[in-house]
Each structure stands twice: as structure tokens, then as C-alpha cells.
C-alpha atoms as a PDB file:
ATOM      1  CA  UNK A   1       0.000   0.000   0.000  1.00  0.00           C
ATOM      2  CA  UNK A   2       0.648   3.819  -0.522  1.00  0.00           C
ATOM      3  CA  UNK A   3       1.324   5.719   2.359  1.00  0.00           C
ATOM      4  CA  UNK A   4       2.444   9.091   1.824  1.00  0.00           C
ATOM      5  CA  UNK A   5       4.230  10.862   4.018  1.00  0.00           C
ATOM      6  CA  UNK A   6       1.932  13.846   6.116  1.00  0.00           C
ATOM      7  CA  UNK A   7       2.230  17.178   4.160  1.00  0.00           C
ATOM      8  CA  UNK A   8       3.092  20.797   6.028  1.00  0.00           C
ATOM      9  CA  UNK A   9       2.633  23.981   4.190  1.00  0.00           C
ATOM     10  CA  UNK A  10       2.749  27.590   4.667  1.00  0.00           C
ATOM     11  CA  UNK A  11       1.061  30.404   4.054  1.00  0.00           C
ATOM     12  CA  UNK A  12       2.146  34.503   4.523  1.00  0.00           C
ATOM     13  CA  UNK A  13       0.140  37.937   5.424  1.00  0.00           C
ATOM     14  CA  UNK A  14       1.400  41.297   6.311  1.00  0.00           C
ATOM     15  CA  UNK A  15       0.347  43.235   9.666  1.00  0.00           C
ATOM     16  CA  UNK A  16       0.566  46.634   8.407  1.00  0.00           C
ATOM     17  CA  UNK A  17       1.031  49.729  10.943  1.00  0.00           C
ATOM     18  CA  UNK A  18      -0.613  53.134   8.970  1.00  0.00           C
ATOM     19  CA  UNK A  19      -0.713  55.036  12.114  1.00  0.00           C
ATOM     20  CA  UNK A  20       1.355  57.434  14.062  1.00  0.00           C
ATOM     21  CA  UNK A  21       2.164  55.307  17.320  1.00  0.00           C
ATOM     22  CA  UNK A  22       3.867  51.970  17.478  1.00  0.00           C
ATOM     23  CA  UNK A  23       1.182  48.998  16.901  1.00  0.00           C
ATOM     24  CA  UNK A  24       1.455  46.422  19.744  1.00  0.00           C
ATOM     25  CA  UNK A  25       0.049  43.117  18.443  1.00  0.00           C
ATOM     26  CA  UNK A  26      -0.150  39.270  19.592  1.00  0.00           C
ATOM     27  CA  UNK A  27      -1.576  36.460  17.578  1.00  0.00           C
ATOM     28  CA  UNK A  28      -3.691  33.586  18.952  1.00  0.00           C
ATOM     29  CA  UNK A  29      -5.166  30.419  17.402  1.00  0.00           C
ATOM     30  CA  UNK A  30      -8.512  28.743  18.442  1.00  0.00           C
ATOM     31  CA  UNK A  31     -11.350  26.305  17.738  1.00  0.00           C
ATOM     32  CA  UNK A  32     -13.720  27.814  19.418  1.00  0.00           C
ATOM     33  CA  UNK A  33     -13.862  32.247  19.692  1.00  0.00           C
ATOM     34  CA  UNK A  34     -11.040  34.314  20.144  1.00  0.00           C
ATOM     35  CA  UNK A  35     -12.539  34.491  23.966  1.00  0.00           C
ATOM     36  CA  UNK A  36     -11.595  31.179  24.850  1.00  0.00           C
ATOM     37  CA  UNK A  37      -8.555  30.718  22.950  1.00  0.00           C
ATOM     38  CA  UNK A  38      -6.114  27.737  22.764  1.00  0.00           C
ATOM     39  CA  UNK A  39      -3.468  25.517  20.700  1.00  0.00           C
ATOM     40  CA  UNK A  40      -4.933  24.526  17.564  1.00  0.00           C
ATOM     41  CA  UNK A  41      -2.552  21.524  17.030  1.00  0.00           C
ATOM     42  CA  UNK A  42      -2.481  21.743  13.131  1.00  0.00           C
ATOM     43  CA  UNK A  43      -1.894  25.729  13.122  1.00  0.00           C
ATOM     44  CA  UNK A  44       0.733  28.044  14.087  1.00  0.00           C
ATOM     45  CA  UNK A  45       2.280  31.255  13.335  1.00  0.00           C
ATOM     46  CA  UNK A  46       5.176  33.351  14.022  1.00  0.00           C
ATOM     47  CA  UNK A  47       5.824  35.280  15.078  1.00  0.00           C
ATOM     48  CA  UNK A  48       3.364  35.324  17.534  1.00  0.00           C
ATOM     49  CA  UNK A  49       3.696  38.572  18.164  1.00  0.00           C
ATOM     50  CA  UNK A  50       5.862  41.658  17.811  1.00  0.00           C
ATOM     51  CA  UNK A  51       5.680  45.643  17.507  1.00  0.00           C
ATOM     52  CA  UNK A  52       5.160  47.661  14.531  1.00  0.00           C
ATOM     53  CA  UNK A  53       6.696  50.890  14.109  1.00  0.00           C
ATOM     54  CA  UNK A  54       4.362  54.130  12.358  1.00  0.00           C
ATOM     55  CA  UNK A  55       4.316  52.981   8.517  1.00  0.00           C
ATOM     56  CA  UNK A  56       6.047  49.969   9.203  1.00  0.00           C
ATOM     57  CA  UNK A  57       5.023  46.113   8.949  1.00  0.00           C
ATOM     58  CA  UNK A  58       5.293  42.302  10.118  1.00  0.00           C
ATOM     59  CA  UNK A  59       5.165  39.091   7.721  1.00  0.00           C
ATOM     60  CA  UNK A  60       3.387  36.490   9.504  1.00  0.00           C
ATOM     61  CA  UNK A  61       3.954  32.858   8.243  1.00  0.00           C
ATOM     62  CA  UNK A  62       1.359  30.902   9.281  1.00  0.00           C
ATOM     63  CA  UNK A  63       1.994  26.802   9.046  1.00  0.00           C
ATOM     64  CA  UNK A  64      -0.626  24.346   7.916  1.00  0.00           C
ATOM     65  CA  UNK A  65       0.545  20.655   9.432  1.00  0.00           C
ATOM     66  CA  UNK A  66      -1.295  17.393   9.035  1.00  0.00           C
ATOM     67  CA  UNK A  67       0.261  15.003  10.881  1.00  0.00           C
ATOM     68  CA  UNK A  68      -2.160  12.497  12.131  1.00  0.00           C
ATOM     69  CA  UNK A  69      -5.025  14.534  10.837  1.00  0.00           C
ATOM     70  CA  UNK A  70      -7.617  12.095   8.953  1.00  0.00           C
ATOM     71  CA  UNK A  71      -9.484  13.227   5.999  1.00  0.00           C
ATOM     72  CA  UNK A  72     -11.649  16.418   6.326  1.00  0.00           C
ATOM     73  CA  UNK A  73     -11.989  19.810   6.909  1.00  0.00           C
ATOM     74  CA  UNK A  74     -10.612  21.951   9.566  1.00  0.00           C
ATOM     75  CA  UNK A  75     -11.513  25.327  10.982  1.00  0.00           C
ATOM     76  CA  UNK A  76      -9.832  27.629  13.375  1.00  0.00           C
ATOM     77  CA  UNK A  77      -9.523  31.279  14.271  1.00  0.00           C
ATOM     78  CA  UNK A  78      -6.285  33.318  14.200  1.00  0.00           C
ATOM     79  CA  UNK A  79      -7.377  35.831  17.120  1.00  0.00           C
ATOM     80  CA  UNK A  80      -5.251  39.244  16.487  1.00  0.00           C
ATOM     81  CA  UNK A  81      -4.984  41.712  19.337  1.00  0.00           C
ATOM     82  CA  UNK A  82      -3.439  44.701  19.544  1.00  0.00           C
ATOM     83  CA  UNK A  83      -3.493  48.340  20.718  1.00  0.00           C
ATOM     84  CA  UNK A  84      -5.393  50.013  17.759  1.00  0.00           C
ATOM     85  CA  UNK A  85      -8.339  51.803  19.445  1.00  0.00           C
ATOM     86  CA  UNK A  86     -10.515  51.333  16.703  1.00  0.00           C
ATOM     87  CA  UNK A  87     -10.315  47.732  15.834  1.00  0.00           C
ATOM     88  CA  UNK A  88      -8.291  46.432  19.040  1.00  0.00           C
ATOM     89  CA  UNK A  89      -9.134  42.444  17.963  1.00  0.00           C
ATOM     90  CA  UNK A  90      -9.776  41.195  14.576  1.00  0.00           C
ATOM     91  CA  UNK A  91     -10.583  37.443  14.272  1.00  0.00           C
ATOM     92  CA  UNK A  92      -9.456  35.681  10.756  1.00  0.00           C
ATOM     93  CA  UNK A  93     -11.008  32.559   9.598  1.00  0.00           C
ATOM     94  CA  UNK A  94      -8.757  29.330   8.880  1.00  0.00           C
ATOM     95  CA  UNK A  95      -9.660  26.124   6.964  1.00  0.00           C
ATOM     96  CA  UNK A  96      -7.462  23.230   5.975  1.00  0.00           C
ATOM     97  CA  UNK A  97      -8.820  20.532   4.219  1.00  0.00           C
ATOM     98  CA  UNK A  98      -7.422  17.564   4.423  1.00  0.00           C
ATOM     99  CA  UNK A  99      -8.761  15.216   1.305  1.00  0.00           C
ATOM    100  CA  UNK A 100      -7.007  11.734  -0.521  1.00  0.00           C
ATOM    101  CA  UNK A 101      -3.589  12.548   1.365  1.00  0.00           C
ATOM    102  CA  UNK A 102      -3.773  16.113   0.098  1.00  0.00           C
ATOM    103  CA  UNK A 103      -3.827  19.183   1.531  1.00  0.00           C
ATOM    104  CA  UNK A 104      -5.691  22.640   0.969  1.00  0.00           C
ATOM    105  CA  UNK A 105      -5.695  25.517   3.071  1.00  0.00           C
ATOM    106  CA  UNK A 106      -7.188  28.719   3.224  1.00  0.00           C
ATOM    107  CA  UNK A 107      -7.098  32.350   5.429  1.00  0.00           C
ATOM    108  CA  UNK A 108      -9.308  34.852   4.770  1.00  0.00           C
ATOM    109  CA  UNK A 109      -7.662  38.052   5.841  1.00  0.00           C
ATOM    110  CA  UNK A 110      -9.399  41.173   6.017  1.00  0.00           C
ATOM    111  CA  UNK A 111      -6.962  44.389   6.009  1.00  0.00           C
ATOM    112  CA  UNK A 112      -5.174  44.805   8.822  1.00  0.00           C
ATOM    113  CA  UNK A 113      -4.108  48.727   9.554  1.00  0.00           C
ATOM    114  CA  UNK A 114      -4.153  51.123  11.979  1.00  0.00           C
ATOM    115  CA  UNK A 115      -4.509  54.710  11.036  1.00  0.00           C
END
């Protein structure tokens, strides 16, 4: 029999700082709501967290792992807090699917600035 070996992928977005002060930011995964966050064992990111200078910016490399994950699909939350005043949490949809030893992943990102 076939047995491939479990795939890991990545994926990138930007944390973009627009405004005049320094953007203090952490990142969080969950299953459930960015209230009652917690290790999502097939997600991760880093950094996890980090300061963004006035027009300055973060990559954020968020890994997709299926090891020991069975066919299916997969959702989490990536739970972003920081210090903007007007948007001080923004919570970003995750999917992996996991289908015939492939794997497909998706993040919806809305735009992330402060101003």
C-alpha cells in the first residue's frame, strides 16, 4: 500500500502599521472564539507577536501541518490583538482541508491597519 508521508505547508500575510504610534500586536489560534482561545494543534504562526513601528510592517507565516489529521476539513480562528483603538481584535477565519492525502488551506484576511 501507498502511504504518503503527512504534508506541512505555509502560508504569509502582512500586519501593516498606517498610524502614528507603534502597533502592539499578539496572535492567537482557536477552535472555538477568540474568547476562549487555545493551541490549535495543526496551526501556528510566528511570530506570535511583535511591535510595529508608524508605517512599518510584520510578515506572519502561518503553518498548515497534518500530521495524524484524517481526511476532512478543519476550521480555526487566528485571534489578532493589539493596541489600535478602533479595531483592538480582529478574528481571521482558517480552513485546511485535508482530502485523498492532500492538503488545501485557506485564510481569509481582512486588512489589517491602523490609522
Amino acid at each position: 500500500t501507498y502511504d504518503p508521508a503527512p504534508q506541512v505547508t505555509t502560508d504569509t500575510f502582512t500586519i501593516q502599521n498606517d498610524g502614528q504610534a507603534d502597533l502592539l500586536w499578539t496572535i492567537e489560534e482557536t477552535n472555538g472564539t477568540c474568547a476562549n482561545s487555545g493551541e490549535v494543534e495543526w496551526l501556528s504562526v510566528e511570530p506570535e507577536g511583535a511591535t510595529s513601528a508608524s508605517g512599518g510592517f510584520y510578515s506572519v507565516i502561518v503553518t498548515f501541518d497534518s500530521v495524524g489529521l484524517t481526511d476532512g476539513t478543519y476550521s480555526a480562528l487566528l485571534c489578532i490583538a493589539s493596541n489600535d483603538p478602533n479595531t483592538p481584535l480582529v478574528e481571521v477565519p482558517v480552513t485546511l482541508t485535508v482530502a485523498n492525502s492532500s492538503v488545501l488551506h485557506a485564510v481569509f484576511m481582512p486588512l489589517i491597519r491602523r490609522k
